[in-house]
PDB file of N, CA and C in Angstrom:
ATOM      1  N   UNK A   1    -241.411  41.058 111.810  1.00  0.00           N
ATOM      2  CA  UNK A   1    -241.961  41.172 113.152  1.00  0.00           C
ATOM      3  C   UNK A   1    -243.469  41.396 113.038  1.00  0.00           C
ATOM      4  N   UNK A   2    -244.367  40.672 113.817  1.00  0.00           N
ATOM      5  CA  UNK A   2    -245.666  40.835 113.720  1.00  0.00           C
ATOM      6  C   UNK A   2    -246.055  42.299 114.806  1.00  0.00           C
ATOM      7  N   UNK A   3    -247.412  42.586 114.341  1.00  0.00           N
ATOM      8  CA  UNK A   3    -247.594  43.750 115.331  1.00  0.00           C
ATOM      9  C   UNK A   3    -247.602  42.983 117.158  1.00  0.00           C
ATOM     10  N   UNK A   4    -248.051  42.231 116.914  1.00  0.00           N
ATOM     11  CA  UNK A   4    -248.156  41.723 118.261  1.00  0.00           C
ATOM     12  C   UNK A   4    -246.856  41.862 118.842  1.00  0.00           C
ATOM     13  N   UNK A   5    -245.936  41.307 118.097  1.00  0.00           N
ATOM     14  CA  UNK A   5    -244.499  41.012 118.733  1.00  0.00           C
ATOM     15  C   UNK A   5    -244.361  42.823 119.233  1.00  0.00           C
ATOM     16  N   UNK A   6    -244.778  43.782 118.086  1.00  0.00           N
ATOM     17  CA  UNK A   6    -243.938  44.716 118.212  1.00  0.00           C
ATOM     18  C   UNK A   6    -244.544  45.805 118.983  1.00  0.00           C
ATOM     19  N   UNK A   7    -246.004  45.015 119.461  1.00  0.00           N
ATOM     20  CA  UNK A   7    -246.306  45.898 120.943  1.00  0.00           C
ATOM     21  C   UNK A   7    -246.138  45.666 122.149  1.00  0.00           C
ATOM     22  N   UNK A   8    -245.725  44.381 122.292  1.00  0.00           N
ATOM     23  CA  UNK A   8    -244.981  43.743 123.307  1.00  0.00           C
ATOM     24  C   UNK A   8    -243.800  44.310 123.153  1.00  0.00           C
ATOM     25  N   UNK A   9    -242.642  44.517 122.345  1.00  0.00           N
ATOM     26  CA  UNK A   9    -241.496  45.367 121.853  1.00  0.00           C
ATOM     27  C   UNK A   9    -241.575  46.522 122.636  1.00  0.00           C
ATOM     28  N   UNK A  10    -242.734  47.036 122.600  1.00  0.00           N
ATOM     29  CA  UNK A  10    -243.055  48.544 122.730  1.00  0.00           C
ATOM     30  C   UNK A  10    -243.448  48.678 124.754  1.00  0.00           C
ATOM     31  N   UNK A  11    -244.185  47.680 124.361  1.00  0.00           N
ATOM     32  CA  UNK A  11    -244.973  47.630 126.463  1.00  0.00           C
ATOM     33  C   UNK A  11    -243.681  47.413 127.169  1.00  0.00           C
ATOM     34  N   UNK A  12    -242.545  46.872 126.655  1.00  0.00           N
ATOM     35  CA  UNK A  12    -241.246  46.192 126.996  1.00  0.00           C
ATOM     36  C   UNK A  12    -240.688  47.440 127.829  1.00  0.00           C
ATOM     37  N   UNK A  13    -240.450  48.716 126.934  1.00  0.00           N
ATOM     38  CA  UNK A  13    -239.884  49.738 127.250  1.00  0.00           C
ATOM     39  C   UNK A  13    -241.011  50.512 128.329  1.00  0.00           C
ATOM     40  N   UNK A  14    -241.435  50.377 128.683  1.00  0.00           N
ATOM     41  CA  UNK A  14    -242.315  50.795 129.825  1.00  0.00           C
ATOM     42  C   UNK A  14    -242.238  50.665 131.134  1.00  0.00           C
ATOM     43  N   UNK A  15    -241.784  51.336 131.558  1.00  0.00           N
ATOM     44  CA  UNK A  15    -241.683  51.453 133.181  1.00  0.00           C
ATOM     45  C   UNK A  15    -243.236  50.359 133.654  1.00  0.00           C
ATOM     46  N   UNK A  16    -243.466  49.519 134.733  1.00  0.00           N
ATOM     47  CA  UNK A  16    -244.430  48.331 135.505  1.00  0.00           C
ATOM     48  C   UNK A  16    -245.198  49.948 135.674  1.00  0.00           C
ATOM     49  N   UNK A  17    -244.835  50.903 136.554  1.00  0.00           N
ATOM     50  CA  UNK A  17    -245.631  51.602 137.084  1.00  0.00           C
ATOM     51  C   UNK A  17    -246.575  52.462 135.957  1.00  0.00           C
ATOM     52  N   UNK A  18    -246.008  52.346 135.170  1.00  0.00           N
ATOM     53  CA  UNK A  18    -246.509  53.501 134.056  1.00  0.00           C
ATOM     54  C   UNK A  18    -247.507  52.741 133.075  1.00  0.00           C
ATOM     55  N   UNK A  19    -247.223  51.866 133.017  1.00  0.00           N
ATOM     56  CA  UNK A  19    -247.794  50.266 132.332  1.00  0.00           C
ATOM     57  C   UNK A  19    -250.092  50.838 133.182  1.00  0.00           C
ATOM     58  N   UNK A  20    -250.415  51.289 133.747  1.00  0.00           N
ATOM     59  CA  UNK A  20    -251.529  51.044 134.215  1.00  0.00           C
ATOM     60  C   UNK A  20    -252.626  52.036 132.962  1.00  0.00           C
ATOM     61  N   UNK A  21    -252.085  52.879 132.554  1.00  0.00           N
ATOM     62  CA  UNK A  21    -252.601  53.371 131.368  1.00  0.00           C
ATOM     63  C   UNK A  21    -253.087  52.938 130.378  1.00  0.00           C
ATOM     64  N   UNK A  22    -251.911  51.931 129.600  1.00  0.00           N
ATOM     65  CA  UNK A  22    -251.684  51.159 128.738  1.00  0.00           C
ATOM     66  C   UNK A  22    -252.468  50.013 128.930  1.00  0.00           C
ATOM     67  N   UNK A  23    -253.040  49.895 129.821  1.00  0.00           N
ATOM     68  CA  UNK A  23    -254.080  48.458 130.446  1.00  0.00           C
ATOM     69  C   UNK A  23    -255.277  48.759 130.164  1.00  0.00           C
ATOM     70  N   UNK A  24    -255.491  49.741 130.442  1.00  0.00           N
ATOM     71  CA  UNK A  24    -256.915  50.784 130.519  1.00  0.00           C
ATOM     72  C   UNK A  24    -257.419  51.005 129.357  1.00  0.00           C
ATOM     73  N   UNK A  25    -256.257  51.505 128.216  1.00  0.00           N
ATOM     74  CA  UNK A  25    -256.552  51.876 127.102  1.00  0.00           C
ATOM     75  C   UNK A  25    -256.692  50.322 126.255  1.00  0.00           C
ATOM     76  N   UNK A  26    -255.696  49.453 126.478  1.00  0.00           N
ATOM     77  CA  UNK A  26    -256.242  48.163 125.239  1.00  0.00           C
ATOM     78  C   UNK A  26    -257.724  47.638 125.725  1.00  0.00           C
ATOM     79  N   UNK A  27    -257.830  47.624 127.178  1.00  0.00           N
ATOM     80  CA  UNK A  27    -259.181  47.340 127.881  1.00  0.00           C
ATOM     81  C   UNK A  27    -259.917  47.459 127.231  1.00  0.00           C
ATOM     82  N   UNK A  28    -260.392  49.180 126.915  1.00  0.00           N
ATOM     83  CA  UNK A  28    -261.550  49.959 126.332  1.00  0.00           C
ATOM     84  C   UNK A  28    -261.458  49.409 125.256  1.00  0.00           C
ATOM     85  N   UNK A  29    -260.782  49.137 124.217  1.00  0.00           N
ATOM     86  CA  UNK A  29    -260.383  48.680 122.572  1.00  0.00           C
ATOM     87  C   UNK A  29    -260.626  47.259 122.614  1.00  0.00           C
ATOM     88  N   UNK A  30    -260.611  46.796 123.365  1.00  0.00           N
ATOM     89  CA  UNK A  30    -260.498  45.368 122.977  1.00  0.00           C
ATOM     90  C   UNK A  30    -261.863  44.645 122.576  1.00  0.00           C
ATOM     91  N   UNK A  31    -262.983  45.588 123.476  1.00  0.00           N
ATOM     92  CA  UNK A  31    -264.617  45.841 122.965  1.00  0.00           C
ATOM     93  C   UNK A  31    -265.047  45.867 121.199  1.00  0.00           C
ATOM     94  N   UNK A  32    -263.941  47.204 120.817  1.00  0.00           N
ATOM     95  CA  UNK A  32    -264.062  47.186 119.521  1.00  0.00           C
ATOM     96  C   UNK A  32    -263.432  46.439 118.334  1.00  0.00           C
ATOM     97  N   UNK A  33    -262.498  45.582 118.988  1.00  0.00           N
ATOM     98  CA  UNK A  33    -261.799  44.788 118.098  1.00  0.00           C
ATOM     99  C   UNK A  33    -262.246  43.427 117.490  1.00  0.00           C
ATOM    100  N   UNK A  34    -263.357  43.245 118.249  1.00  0.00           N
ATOM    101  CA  UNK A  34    -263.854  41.933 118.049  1.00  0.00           C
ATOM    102  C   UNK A  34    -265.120  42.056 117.632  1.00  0.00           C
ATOM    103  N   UNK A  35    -265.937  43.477 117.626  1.00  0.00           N
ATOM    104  CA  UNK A  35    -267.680  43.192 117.355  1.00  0.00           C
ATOM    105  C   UNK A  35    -267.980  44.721 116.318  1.00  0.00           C
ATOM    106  N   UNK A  36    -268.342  44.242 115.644  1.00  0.00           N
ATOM    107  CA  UNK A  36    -268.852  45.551 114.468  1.00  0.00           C
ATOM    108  C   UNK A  36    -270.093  46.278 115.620  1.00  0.00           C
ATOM    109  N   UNK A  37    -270.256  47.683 115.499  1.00  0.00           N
ATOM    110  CA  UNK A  37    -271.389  47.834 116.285  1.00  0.00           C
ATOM    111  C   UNK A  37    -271.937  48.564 114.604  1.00  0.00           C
ATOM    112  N   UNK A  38    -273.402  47.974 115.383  1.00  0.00           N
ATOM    113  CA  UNK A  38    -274.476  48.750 114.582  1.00  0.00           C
ATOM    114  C   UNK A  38    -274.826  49.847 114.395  1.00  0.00           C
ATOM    115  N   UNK A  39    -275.170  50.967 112.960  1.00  0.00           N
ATOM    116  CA  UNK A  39    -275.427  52.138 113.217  1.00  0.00           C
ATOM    117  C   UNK A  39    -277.080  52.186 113.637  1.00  0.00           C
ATOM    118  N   UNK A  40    -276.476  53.072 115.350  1.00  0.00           N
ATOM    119  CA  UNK A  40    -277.690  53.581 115.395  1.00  0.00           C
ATOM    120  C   UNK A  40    -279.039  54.499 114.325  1.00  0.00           C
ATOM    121  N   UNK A  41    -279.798  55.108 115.004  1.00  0.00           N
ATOM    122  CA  UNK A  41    -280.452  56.024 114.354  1.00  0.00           C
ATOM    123  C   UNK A  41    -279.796  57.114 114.276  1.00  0.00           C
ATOM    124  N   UNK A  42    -279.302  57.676 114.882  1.00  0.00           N
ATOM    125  CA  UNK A  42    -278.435  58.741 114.340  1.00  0.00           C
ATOM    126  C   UNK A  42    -277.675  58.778 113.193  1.00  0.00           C
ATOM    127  N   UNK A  43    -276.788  57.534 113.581  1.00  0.00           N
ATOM    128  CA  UNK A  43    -275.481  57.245 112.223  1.00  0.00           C
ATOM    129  C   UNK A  43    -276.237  56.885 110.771  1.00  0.00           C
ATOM    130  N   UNK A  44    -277.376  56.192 111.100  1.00  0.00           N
ATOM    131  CA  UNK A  44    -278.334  56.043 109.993  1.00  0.00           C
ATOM    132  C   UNK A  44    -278.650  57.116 109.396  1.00  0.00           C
ATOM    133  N   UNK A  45    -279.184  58.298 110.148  1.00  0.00           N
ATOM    134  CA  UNK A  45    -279.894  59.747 109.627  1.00  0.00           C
ATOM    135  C   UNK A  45    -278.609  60.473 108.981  1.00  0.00           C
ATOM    136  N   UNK A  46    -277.414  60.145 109.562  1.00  0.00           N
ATOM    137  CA  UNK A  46    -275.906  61.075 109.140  1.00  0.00           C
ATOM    138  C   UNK A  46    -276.171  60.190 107.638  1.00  0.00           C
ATOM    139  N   UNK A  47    -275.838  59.072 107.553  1.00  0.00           N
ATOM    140  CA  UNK A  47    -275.950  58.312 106.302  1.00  0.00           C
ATOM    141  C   UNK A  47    -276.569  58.757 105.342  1.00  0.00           C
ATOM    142  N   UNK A  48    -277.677  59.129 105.650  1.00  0.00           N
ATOM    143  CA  UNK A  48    -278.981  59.161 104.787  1.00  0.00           C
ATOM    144  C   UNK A  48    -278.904  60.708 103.875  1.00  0.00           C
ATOM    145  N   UNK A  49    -278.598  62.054 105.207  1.00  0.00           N
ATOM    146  CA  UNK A  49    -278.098  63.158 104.378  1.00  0.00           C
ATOM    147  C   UNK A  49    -276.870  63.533 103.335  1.00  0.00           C
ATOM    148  N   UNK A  50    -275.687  62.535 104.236  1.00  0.00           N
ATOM    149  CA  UNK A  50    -274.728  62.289 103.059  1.00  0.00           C
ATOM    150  C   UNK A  50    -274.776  61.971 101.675  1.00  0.00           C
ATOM    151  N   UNK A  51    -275.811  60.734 101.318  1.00  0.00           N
ATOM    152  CA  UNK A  51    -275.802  59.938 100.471  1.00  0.00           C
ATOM    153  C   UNK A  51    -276.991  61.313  99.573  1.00  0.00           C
ATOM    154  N   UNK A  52    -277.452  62.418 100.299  1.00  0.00           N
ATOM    155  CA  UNK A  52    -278.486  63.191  99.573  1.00  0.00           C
ATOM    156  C   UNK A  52    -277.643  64.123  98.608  1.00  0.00           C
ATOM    157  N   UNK A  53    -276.844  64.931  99.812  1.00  0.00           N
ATOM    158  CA  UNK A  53    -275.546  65.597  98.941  1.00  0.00           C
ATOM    159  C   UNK A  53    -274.488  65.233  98.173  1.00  0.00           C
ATOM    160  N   UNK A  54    -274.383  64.144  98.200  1.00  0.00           N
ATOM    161  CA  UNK A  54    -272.894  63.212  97.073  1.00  0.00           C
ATOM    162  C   UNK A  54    -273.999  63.092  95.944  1.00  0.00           C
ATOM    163  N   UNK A  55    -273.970  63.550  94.645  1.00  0.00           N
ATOM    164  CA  UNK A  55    -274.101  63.197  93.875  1.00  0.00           C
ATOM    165  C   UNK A  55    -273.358  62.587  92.610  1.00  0.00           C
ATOM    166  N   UNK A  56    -272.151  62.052  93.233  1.00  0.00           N
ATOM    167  CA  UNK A  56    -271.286  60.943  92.709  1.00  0.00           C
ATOM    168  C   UNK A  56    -270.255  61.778  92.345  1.00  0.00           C
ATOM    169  N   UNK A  57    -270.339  63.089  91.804  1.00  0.00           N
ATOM    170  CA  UNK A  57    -268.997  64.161  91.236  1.00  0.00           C
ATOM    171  C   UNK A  57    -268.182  63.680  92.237  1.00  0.00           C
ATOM    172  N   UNK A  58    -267.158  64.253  91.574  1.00  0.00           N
ATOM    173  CA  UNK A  58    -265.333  64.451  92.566  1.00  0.00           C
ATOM    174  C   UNK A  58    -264.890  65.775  91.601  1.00  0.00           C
ATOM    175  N   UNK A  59    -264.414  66.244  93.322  1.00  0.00           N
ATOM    176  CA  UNK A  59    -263.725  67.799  92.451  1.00  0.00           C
ATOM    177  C   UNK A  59    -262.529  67.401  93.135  1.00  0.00           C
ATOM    178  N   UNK A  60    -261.744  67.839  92.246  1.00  0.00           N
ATOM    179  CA  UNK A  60    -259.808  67.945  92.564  1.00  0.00           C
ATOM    180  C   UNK A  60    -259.233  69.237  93.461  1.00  0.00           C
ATOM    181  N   UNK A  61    -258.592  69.091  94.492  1.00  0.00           N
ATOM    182  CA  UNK A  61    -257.610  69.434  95.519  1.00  0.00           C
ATOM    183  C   UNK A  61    -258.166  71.105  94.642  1.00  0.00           C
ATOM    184  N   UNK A  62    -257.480  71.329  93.373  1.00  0.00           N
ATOM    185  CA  UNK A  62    -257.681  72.629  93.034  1.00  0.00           C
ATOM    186  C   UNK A  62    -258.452  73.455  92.850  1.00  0.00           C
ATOM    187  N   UNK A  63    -259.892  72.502  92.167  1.00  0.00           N
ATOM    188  CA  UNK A  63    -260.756  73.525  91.992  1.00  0.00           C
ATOM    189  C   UNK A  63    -261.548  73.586  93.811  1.00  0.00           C
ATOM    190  N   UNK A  64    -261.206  72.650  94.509  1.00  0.00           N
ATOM    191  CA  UNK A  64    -261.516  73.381  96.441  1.00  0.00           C
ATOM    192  C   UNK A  64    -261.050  74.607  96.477  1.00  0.00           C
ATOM    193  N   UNK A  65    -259.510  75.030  96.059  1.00  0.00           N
ATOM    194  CA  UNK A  65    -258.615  75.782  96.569  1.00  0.00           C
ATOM    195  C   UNK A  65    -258.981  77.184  95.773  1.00  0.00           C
TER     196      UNK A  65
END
């Protein structure tokens, strides 16, 4: 079964009236499904401090704990 099929599967079980949510919400998404957005300046500046503090290490689950 493809996802498609199996959200149609899913919208199936939905009351028509209750269905106006579910419109609203793929609405808003459907913006993001099709277009990469660009990082602003912000997401750029988040980028930029990240990449200051990673200095490539990895610590394991334990030595966090």
């Amino acid at each position: 079964m493809s996802n498609k099929e199996r959200i149609m599967e899913l919208i199936d079980g939905i009351p028509d009236r209750r269905l106006v949510f579910i419109v609203d919400m793929l609405e808003s998404l459907k913006a993001y499904a099709r277009e990469e957005i660009p990082p602003d300046e912000w997401d750029l500046q988040m980028i930029q401090e990240a990449e200051k503090e990673n200095d490539g290490k990895t610590i394991s689950f334990e030595e966090i704990f």
